[in-house]
PDB file of N, CA and C in Angstrom:
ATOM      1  N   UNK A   1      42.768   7.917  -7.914  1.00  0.00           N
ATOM      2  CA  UNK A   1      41.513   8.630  -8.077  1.00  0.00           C
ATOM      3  C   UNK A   1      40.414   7.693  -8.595  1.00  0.00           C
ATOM      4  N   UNK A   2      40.425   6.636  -9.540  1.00  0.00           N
ATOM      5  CA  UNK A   2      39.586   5.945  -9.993  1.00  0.00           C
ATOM      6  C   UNK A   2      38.958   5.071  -8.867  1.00  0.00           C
ATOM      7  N   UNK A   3      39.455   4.769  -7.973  1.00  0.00           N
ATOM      8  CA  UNK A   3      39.662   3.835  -6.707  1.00  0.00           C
ATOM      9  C   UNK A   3      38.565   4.438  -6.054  1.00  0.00           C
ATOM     10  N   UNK A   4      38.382   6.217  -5.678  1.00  0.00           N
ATOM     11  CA  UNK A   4      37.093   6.771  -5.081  1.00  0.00           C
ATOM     12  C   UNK A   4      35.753   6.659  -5.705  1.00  0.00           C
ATOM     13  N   UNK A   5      36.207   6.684  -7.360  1.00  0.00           N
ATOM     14  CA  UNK A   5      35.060   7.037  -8.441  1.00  0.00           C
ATOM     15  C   UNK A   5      34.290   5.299  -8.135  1.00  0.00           C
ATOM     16  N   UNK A   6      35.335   4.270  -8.400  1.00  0.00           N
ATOM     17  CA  UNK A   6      34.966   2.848  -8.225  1.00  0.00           C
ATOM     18  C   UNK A   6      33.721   2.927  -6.979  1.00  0.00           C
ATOM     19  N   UNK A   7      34.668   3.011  -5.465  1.00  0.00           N
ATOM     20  CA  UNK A   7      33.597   3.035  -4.352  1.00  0.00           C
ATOM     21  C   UNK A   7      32.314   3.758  -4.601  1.00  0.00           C
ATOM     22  N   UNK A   8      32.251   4.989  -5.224  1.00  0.00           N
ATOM     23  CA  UNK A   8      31.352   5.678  -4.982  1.00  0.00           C
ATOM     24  C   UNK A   8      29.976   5.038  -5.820  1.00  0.00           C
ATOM     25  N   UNK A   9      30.540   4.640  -7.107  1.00  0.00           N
ATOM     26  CA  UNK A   9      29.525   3.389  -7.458  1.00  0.00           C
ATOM     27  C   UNK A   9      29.317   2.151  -6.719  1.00  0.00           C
ATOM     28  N   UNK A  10      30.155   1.717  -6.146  1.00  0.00           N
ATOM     29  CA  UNK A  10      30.185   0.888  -5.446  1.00  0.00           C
ATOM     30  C   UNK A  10      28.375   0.941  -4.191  1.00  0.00           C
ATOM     31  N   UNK A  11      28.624   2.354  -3.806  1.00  0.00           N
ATOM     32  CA  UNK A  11      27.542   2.668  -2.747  1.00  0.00           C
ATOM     33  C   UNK A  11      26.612   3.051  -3.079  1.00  0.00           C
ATOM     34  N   UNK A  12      26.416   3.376  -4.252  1.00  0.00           N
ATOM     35  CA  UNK A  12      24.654   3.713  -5.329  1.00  0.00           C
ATOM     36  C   UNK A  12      24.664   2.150  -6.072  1.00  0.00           C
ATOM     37  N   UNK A  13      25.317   1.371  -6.086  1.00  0.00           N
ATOM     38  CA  UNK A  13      24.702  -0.245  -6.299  1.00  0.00           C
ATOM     39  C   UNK A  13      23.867  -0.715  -4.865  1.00  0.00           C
ATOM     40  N   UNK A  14      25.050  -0.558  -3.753  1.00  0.00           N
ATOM     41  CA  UNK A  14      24.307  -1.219  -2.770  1.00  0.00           C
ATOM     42  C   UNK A  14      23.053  -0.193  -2.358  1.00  0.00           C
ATOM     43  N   UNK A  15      22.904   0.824  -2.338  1.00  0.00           N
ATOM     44  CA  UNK A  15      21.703   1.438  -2.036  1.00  0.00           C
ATOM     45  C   UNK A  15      20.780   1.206  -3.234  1.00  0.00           C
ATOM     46  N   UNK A  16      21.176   0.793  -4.373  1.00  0.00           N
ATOM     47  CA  UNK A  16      20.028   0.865  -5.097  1.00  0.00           C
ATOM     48  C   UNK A  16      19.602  -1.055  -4.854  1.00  0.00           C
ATOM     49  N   UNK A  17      20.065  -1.614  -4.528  1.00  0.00           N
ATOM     50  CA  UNK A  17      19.721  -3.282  -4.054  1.00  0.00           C
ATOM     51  C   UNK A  17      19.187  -3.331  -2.760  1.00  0.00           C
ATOM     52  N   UNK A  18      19.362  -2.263  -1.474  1.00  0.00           N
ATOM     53  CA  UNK A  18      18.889  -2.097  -0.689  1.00  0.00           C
ATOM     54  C   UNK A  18      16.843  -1.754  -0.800  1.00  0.00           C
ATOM     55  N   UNK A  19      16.796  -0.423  -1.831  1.00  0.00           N
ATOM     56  CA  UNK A  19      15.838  -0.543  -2.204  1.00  0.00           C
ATOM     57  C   UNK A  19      14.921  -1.501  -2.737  1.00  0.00           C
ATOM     58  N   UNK A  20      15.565  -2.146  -3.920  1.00  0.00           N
ATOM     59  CA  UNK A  20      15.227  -3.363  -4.280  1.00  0.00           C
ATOM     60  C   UNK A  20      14.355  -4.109  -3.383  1.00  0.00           C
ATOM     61  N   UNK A  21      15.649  -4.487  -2.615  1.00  0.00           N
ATOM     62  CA  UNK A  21      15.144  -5.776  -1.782  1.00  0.00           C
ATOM     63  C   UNK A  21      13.886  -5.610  -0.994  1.00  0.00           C
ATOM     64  N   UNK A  22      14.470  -4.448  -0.441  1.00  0.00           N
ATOM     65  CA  UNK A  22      13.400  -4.287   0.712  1.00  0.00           C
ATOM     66  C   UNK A  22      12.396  -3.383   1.052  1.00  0.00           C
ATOM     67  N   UNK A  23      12.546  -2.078   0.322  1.00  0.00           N
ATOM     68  CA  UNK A  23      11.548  -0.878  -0.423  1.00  0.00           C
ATOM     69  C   UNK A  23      10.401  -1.395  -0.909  1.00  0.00           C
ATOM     70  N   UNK A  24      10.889  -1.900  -2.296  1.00  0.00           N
ATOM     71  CA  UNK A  24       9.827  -2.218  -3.312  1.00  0.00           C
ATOM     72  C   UNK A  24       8.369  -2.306  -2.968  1.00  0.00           C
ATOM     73  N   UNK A  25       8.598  -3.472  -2.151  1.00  0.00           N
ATOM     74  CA  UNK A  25       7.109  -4.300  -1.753  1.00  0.00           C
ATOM     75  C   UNK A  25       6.974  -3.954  -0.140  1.00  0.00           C
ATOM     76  N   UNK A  26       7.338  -2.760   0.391  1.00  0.00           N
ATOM     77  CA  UNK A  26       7.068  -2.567   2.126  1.00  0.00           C
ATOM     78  C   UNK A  26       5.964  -2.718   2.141  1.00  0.00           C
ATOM     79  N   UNK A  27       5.248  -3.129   2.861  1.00  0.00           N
ATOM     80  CA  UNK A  27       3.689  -3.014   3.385  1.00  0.00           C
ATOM     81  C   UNK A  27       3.664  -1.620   3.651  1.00  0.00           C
ATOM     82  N   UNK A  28       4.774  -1.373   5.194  1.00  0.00           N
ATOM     83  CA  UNK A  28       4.625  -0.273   5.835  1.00  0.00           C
ATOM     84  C   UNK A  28       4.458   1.088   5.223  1.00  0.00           C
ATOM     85  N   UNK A  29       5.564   1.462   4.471  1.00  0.00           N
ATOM     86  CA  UNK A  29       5.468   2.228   3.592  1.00  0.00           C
ATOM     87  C   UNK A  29       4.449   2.218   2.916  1.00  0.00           C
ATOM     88  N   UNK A  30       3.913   1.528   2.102  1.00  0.00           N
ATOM     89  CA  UNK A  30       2.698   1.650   0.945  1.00  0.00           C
ATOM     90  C   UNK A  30       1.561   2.272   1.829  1.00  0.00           C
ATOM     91  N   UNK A  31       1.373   1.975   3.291  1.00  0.00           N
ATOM     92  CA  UNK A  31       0.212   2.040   4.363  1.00  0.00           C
ATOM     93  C   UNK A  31       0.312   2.780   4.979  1.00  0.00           C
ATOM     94  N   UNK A  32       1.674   3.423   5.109  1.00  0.00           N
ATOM     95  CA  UNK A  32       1.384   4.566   5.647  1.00  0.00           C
ATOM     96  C   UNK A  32       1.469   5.703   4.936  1.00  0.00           C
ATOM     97  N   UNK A  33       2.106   5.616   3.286  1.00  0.00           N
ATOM     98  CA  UNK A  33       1.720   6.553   2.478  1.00  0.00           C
ATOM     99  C   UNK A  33       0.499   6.619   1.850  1.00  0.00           C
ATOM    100  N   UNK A  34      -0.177   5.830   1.831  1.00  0.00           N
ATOM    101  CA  UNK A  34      -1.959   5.877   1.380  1.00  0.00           C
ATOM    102  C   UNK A  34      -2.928   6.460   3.119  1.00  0.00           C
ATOM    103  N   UNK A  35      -2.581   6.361   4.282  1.00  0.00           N
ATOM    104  CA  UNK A  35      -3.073   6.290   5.253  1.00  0.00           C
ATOM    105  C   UNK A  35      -2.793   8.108   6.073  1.00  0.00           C
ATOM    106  N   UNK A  36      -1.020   8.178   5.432  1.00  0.00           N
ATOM    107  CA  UNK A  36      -0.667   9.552   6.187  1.00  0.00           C
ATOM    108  C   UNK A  36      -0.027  10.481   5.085  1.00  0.00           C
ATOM    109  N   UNK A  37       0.129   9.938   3.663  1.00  0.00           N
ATOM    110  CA  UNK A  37       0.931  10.711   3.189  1.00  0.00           C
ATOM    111  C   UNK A  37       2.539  10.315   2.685  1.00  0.00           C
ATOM    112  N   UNK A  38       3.339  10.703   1.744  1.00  0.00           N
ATOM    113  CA  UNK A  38       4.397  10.443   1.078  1.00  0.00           C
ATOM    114  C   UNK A  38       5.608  11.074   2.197  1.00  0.00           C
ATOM    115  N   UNK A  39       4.863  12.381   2.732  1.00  0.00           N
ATOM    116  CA  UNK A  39       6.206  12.876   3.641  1.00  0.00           C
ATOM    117  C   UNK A  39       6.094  12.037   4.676  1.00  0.00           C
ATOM    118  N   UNK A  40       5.356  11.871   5.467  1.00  0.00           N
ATOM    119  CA  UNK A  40       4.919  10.978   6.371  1.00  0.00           C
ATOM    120  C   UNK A  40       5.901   9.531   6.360  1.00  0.00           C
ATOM    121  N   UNK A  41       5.156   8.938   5.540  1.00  0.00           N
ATOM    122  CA  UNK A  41       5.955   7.329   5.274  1.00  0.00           C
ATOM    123  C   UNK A  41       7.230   7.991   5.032  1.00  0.00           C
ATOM    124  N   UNK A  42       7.769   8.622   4.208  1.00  0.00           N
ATOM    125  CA  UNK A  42       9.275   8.864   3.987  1.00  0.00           C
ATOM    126  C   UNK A  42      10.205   9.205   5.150  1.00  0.00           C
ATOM    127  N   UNK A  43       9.330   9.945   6.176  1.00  0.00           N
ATOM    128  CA  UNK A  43       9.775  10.458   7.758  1.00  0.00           C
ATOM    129  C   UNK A  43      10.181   9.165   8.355  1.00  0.00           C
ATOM    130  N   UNK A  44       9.126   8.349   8.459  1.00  0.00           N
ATOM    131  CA  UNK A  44       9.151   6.828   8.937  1.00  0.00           C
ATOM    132  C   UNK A  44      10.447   6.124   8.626  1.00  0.00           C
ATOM    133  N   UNK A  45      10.476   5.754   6.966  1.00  0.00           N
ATOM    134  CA  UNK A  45      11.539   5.098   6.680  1.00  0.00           C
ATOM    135  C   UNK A  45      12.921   5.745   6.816  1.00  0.00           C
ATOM    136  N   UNK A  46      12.873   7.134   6.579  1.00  0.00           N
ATOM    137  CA  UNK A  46      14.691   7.437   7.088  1.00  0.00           C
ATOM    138  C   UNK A  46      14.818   7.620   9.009  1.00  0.00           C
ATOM    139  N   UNK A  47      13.756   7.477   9.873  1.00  0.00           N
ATOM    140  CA  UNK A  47      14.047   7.864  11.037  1.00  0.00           C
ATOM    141  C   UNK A  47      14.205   6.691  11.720  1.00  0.00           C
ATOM    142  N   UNK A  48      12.965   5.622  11.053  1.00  0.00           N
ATOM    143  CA  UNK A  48      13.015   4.831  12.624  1.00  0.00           C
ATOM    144  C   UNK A  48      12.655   3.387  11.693  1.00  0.00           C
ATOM    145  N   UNK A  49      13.222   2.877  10.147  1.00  0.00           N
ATOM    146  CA  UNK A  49      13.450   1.785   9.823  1.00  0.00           C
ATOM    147  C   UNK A  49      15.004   1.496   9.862  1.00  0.00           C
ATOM    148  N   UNK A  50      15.193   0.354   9.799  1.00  0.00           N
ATOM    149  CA  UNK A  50      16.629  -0.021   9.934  1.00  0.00           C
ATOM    150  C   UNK A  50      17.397   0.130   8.600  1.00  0.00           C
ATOM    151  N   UNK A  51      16.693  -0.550   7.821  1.00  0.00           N
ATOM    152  CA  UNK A  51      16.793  -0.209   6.186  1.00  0.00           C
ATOM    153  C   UNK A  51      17.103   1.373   5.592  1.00  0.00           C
ATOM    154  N   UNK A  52      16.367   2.158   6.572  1.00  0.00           N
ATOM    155  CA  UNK A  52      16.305   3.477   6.042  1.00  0.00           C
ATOM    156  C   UNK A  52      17.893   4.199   6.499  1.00  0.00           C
ATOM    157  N   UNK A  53      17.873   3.302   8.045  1.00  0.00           N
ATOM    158  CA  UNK A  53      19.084   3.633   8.611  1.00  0.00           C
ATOM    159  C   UNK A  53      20.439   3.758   7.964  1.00  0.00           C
ATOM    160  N   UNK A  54      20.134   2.140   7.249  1.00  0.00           N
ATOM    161  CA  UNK A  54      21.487   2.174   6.297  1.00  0.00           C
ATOM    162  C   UNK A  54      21.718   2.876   5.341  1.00  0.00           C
ATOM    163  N   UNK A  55      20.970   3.198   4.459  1.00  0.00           N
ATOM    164  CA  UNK A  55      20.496   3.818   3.381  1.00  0.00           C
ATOM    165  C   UNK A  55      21.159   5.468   3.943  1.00  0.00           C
ATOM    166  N   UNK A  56      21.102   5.767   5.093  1.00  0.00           N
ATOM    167  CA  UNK A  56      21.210   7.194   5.587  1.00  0.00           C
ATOM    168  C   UNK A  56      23.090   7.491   5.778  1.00  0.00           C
ATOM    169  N   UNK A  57      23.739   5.657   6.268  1.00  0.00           N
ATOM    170  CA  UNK A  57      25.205   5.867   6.304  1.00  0.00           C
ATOM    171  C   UNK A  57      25.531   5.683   4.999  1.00  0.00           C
ATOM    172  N   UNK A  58      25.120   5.022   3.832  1.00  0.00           N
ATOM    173  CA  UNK A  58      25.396   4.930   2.609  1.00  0.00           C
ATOM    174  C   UNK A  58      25.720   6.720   2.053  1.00  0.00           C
ATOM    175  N   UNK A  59      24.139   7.225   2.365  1.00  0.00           N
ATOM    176  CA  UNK A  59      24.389   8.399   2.122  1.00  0.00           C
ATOM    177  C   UNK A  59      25.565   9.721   2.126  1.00  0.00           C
ATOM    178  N   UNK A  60      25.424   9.352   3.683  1.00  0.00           N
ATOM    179  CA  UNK A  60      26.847   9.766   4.262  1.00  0.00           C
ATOM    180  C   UNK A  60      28.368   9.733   3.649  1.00  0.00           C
ATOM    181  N   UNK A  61      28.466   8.275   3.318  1.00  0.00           N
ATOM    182  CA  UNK A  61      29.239   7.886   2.262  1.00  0.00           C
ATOM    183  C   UNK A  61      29.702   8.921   1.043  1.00  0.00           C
ATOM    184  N   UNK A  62      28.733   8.649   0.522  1.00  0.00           N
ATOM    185  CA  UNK A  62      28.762   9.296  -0.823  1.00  0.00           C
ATOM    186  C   UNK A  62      29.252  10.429  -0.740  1.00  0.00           C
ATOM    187  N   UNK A  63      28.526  11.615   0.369  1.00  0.00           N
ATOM    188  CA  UNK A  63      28.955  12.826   0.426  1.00  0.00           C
ATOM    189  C   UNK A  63      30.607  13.304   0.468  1.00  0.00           C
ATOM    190  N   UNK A  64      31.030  12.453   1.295  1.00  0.00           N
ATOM    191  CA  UNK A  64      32.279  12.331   1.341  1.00  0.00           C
ATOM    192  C   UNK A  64      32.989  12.033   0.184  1.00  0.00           C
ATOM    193  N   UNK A  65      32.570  10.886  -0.223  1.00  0.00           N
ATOM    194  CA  UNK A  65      33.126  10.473  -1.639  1.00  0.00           C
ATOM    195  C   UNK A  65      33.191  11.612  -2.830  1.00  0.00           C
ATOM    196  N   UNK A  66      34.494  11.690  -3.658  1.00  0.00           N
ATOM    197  CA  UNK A  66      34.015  13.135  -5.040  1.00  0.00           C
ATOM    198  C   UNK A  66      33.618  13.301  -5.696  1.00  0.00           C
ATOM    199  N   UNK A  67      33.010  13.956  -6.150  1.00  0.00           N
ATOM    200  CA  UNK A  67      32.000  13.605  -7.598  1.00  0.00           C
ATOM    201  C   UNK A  67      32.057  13.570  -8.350  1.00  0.00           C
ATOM    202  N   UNK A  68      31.746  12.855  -9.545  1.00  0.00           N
ATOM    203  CA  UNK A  68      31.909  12.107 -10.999  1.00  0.00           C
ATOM    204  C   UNK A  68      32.269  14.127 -11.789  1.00  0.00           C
ATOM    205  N   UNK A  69      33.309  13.712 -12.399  1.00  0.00           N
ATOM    206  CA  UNK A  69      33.793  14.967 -13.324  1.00  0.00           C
ATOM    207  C   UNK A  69      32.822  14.971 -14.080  1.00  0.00           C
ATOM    208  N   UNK A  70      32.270  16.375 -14.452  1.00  0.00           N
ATOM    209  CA  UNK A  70      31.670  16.716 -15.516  1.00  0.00           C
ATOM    210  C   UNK A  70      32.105  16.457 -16.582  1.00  0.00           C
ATOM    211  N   UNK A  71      31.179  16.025 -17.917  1.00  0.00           N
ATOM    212  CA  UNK A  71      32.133  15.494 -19.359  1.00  0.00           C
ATOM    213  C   UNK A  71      31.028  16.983 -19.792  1.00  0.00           C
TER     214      UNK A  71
END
């Protein structure tokens, strides 16, 4: 059981370094949320960036993965 709990952090590190890297400072994003809006750019990045792409099987991931026991 610790082995799922491990991965599942495992995949909110790499999505949160994903952001990091390549979120942070988008042009695109920043330009098209000042230009169209927050839903807008956010539409953008989970549909048709590659980054967002991954970010979307990460997601996937997780769901599957079980969730941290309540303390």
């Amino acid at each position: 059981m610790g082995k799922k709990r491990n991965r599942r952090k495992e995949i909110l590190e790499q999505i949160a370094q994903l952001e990091e890297m390549y979120c942070d400072g988008c042009f695109l994003k920043s330009t098209f949320r000042k230009e169209y809006g927050k839903t807008y750019a956010q539409s953008f990045c989970i549909q048709r960036c590659t980054v967002g792409e991954q970010m979307r099987q990460y997601g996937e991931m997780l769901l599957s993965a079980p969730p941290r026991p309540r303390q």
